[in-house]
PDB file of N, CA and C in Angstrom:
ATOM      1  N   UNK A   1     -14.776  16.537  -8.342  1.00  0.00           N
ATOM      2  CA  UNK A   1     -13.491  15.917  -8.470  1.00  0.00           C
ATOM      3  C   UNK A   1     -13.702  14.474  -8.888  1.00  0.00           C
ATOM      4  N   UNK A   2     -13.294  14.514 -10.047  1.00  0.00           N
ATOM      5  CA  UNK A   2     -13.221  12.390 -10.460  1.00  0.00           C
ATOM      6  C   UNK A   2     -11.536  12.286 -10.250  1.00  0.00           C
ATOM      7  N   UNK A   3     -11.466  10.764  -9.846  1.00  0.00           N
ATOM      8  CA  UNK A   3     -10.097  10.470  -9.242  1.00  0.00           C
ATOM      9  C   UNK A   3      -9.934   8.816 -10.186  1.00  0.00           C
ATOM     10  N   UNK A   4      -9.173   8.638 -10.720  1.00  0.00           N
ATOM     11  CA  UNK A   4      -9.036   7.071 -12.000  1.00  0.00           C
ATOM     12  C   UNK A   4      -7.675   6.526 -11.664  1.00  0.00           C
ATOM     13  N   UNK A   5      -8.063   5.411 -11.395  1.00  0.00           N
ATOM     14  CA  UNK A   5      -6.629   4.766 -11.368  1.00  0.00           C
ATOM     15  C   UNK A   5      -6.551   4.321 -13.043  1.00  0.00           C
ATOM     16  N   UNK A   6      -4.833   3.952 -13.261  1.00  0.00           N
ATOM     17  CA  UNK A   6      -4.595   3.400 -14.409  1.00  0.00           C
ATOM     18  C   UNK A   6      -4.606   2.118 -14.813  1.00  0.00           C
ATOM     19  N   UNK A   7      -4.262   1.644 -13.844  1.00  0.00           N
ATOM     20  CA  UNK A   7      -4.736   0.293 -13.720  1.00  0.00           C
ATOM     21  C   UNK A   7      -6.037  -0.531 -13.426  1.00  0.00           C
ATOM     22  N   UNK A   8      -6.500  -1.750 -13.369  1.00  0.00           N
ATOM     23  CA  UNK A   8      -7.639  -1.860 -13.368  1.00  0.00           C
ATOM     24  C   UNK A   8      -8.786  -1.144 -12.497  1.00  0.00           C
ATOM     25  N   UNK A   9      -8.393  -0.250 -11.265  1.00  0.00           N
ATOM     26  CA  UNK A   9      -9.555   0.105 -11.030  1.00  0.00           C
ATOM     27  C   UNK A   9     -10.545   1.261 -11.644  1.00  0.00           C
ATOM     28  N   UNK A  10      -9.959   1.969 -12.907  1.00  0.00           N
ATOM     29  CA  UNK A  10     -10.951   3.132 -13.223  1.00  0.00           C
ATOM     30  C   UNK A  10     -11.142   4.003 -12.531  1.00  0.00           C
ATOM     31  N   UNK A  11     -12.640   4.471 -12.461  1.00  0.00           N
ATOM     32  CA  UNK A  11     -13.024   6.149 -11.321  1.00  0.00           C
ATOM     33  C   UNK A  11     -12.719   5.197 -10.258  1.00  0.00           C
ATOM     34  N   UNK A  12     -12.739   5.927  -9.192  1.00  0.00           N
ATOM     35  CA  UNK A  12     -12.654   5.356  -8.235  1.00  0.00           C
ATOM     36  C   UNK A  12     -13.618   6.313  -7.129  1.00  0.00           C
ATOM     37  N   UNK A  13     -14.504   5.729  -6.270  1.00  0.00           N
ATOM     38  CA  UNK A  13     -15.382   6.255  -5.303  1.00  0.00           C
ATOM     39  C   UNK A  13     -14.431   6.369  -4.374  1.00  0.00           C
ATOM     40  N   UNK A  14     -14.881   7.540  -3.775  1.00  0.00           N
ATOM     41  CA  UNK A  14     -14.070   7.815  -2.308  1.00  0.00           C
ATOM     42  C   UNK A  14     -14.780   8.716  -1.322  1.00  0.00           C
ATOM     43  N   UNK A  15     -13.818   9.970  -0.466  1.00  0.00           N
ATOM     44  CA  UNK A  15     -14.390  11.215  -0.312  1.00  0.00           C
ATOM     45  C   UNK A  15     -13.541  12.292  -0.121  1.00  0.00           C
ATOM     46  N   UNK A  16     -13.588  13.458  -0.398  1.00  0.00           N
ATOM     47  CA  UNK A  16     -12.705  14.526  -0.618  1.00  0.00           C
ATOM     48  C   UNK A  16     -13.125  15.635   0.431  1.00  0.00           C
ATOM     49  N   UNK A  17     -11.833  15.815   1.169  1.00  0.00           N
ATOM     50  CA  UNK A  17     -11.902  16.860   2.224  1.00  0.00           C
ATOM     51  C   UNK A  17     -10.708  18.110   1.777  1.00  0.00           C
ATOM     52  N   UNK A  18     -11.366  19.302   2.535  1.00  0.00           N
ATOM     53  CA  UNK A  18     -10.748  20.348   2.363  1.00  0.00           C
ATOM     54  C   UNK A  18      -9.909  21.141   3.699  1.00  0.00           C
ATOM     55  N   UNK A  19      -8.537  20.793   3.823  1.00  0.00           N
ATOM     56  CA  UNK A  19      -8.246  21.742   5.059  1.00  0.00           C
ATOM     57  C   UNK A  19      -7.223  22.455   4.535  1.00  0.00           C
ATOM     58  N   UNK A  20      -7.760  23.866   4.784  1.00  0.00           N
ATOM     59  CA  UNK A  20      -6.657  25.316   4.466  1.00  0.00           C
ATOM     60  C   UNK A  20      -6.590  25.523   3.078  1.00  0.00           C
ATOM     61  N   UNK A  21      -5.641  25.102   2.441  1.00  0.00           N
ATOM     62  CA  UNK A  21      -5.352  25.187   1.105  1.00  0.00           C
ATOM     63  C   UNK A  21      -5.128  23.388   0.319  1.00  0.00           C
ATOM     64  N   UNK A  22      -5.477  22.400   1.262  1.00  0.00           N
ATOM     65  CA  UNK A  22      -5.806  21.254   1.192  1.00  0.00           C
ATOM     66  C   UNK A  22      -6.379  20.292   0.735  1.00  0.00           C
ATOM     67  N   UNK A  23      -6.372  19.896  -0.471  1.00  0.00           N
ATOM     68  CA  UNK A  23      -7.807  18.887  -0.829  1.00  0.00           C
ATOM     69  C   UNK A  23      -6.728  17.180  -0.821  1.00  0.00           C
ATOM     70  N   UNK A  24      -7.668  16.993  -0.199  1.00  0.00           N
ATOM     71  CA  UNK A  24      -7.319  15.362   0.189  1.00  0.00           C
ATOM     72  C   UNK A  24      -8.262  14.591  -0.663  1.00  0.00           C
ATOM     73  N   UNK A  25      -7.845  13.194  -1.086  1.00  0.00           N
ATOM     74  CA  UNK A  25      -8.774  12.743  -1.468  1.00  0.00           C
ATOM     75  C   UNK A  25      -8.460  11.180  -1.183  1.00  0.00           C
ATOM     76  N   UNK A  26      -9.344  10.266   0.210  1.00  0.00           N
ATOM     77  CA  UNK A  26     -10.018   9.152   0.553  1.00  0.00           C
ATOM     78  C   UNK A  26     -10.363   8.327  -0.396  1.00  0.00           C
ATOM     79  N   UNK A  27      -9.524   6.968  -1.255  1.00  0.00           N
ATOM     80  CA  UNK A  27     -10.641   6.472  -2.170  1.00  0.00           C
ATOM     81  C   UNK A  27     -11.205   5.196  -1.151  1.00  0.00           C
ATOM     82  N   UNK A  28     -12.342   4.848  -1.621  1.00  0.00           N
ATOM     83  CA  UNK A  28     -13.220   3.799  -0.654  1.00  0.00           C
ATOM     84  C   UNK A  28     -12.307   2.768  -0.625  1.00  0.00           C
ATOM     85  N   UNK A  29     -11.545   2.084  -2.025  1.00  0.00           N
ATOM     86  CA  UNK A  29     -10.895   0.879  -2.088  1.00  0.00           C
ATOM     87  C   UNK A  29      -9.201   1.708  -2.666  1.00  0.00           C
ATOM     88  N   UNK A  30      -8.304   0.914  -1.863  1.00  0.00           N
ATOM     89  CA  UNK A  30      -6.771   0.933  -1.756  1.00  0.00           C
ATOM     90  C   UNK A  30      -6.509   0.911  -3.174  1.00  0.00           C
ATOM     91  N   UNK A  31      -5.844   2.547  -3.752  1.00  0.00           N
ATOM     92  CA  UNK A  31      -5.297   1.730  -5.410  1.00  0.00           C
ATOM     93  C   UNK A  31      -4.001   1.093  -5.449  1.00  0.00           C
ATOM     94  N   UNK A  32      -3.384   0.133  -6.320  1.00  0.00           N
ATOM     95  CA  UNK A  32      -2.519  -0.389  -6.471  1.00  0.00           C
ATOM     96  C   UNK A  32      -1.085   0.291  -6.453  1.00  0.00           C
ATOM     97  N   UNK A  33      -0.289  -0.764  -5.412  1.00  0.00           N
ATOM     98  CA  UNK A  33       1.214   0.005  -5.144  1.00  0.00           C
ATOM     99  C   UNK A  33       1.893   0.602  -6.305  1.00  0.00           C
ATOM    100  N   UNK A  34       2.088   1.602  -6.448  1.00  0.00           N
ATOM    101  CA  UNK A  34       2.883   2.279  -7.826  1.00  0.00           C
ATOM    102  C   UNK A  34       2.046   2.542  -9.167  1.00  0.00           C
ATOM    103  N   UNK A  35       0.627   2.247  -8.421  1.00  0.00           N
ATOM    104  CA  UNK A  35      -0.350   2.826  -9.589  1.00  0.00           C
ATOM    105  C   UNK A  35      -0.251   3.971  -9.747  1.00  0.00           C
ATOM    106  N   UNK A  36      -0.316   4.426 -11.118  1.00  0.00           N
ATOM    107  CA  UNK A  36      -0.466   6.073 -11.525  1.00  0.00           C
ATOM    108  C   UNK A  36      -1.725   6.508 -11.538  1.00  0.00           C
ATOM    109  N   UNK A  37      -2.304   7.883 -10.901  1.00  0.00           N
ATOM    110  CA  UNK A  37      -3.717   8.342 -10.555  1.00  0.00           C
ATOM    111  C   UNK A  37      -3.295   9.618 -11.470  1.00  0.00           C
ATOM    112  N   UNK A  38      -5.252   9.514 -11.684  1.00  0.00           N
ATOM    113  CA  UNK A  38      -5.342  10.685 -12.470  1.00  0.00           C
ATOM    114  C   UNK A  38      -6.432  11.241 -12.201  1.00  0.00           C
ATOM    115  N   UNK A  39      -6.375  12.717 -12.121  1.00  0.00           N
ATOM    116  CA  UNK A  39      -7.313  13.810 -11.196  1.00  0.00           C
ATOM    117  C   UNK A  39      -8.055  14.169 -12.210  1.00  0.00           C
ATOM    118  N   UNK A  40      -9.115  14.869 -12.083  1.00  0.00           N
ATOM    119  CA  UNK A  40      -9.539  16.049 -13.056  1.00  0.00           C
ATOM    120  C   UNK A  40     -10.586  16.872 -12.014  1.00  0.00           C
ATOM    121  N   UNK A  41     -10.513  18.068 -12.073  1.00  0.00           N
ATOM    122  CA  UNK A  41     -11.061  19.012 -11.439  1.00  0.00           C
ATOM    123  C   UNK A  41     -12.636  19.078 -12.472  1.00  0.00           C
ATOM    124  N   UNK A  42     -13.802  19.534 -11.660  1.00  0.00           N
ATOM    125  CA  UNK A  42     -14.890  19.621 -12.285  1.00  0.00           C
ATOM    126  C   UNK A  42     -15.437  21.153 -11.512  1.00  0.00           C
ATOM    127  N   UNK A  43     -16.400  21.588 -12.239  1.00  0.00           N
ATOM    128  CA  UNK A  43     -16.324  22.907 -12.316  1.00  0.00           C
ATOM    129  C   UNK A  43     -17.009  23.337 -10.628  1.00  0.00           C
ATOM    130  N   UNK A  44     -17.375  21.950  -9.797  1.00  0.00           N
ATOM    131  CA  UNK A  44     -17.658  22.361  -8.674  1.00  0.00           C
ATOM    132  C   UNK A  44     -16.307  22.914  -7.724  1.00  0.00           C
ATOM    133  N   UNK A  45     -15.281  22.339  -7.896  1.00  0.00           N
ATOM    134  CA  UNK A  45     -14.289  22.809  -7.417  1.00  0.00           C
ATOM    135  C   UNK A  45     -13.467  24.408  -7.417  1.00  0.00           C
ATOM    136  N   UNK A  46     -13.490  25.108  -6.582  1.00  0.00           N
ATOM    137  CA  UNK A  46     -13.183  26.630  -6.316  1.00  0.00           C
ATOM    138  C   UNK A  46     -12.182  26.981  -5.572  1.00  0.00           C
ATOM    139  N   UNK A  47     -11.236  27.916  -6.057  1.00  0.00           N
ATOM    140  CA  UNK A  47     -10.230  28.515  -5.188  1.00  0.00           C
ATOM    141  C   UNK A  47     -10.956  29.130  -4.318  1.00  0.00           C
ATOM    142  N   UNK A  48     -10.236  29.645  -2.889  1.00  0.00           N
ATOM    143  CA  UNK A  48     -10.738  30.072  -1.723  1.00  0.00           C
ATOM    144  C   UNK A  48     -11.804  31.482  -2.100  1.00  0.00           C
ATOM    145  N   UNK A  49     -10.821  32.210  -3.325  1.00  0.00           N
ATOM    146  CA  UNK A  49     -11.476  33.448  -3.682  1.00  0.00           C
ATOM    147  C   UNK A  49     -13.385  32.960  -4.725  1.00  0.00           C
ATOM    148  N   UNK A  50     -13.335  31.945  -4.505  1.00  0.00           N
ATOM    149  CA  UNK A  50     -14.769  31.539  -5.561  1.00  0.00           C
ATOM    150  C   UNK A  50     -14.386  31.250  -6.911  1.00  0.00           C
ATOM    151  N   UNK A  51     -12.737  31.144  -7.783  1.00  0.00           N
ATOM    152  CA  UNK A  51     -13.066  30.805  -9.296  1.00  0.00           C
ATOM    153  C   UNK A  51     -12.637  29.514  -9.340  1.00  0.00           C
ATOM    154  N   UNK A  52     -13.076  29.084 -10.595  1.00  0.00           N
ATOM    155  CA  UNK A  52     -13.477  27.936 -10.998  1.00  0.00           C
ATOM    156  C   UNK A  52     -12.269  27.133 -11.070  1.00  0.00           C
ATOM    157  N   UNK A  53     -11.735  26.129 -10.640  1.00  0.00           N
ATOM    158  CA  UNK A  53     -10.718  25.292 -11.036  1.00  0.00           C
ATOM    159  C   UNK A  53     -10.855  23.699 -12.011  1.00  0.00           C
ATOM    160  N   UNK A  54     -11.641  23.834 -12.474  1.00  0.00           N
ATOM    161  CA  UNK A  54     -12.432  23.145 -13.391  1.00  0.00           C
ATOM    162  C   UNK A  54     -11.012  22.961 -14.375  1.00  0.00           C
ATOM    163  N   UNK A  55     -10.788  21.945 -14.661  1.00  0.00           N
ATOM    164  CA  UNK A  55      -9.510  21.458 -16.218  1.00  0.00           C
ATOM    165  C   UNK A  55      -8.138  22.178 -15.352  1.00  0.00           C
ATOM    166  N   UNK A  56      -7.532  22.343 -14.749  1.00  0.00           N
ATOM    167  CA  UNK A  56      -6.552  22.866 -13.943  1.00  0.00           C
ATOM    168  C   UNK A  56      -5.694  21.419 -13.503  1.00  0.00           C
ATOM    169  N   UNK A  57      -4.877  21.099 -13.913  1.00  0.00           N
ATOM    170  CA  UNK A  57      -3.825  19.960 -14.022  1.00  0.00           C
ATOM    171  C   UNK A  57      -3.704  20.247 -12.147  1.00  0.00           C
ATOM    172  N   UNK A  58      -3.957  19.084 -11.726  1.00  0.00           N
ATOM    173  CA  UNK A  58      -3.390  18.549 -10.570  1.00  0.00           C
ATOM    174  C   UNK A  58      -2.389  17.281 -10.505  1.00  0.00           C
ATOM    175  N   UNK A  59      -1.700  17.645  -9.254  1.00  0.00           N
ATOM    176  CA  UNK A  59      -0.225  16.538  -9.446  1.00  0.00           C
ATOM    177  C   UNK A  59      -0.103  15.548  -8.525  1.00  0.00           C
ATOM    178  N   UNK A  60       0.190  14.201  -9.395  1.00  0.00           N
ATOM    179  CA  UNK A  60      -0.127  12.835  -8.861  1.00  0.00           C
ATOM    180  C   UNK A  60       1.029  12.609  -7.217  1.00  0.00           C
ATOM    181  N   UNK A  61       0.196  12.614  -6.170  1.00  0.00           N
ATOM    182  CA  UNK A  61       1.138  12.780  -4.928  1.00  0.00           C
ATOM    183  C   UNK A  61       0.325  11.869  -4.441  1.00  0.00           C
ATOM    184  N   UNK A  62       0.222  10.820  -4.928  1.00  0.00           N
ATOM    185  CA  UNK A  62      -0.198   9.641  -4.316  1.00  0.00           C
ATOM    186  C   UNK A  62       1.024   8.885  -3.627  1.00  0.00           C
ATOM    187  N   UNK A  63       0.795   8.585  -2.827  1.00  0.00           N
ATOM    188  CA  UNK A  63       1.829   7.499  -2.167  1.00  0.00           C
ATOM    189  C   UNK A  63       1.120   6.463  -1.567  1.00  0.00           C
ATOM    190  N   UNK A  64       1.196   5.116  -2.115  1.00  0.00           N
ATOM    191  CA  UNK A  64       1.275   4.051  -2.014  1.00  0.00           C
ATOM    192  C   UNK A  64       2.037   3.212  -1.209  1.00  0.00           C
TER     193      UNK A  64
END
């Protein structure tokens, strides 16, 4: 999982947890109030059944 803010911070380091049907994602540093984030799934990422969610549009539910 890479996680980018739009604004100046870029990738952003964090850590990503999984509960239930859950992926959370922790960035190390606070992104900016009303910054727009942008996800991209990498091919380590798997539905519960094992396939690949790799390029699979995830939706910006950041709250700031």
């Amino acid at each position: 999982m890479k996680v980018y803010g739009q604004q100046a911070s870029g990738r952003k380091a964090g850590t990503a947890t999984v509960s239930g049907n859950t992926l959370t994602f922790n960035p190390a540093a606070d992104f900016k109030p009303g910054e727009t984030v942008f996800t991209t799934l990498t091919a380590a990422v798997q539905s519960s059944s094992g396939a690949s969610r790799a390029g699979i549009p995830v939706p910006d539910r950041h709250h700031a």
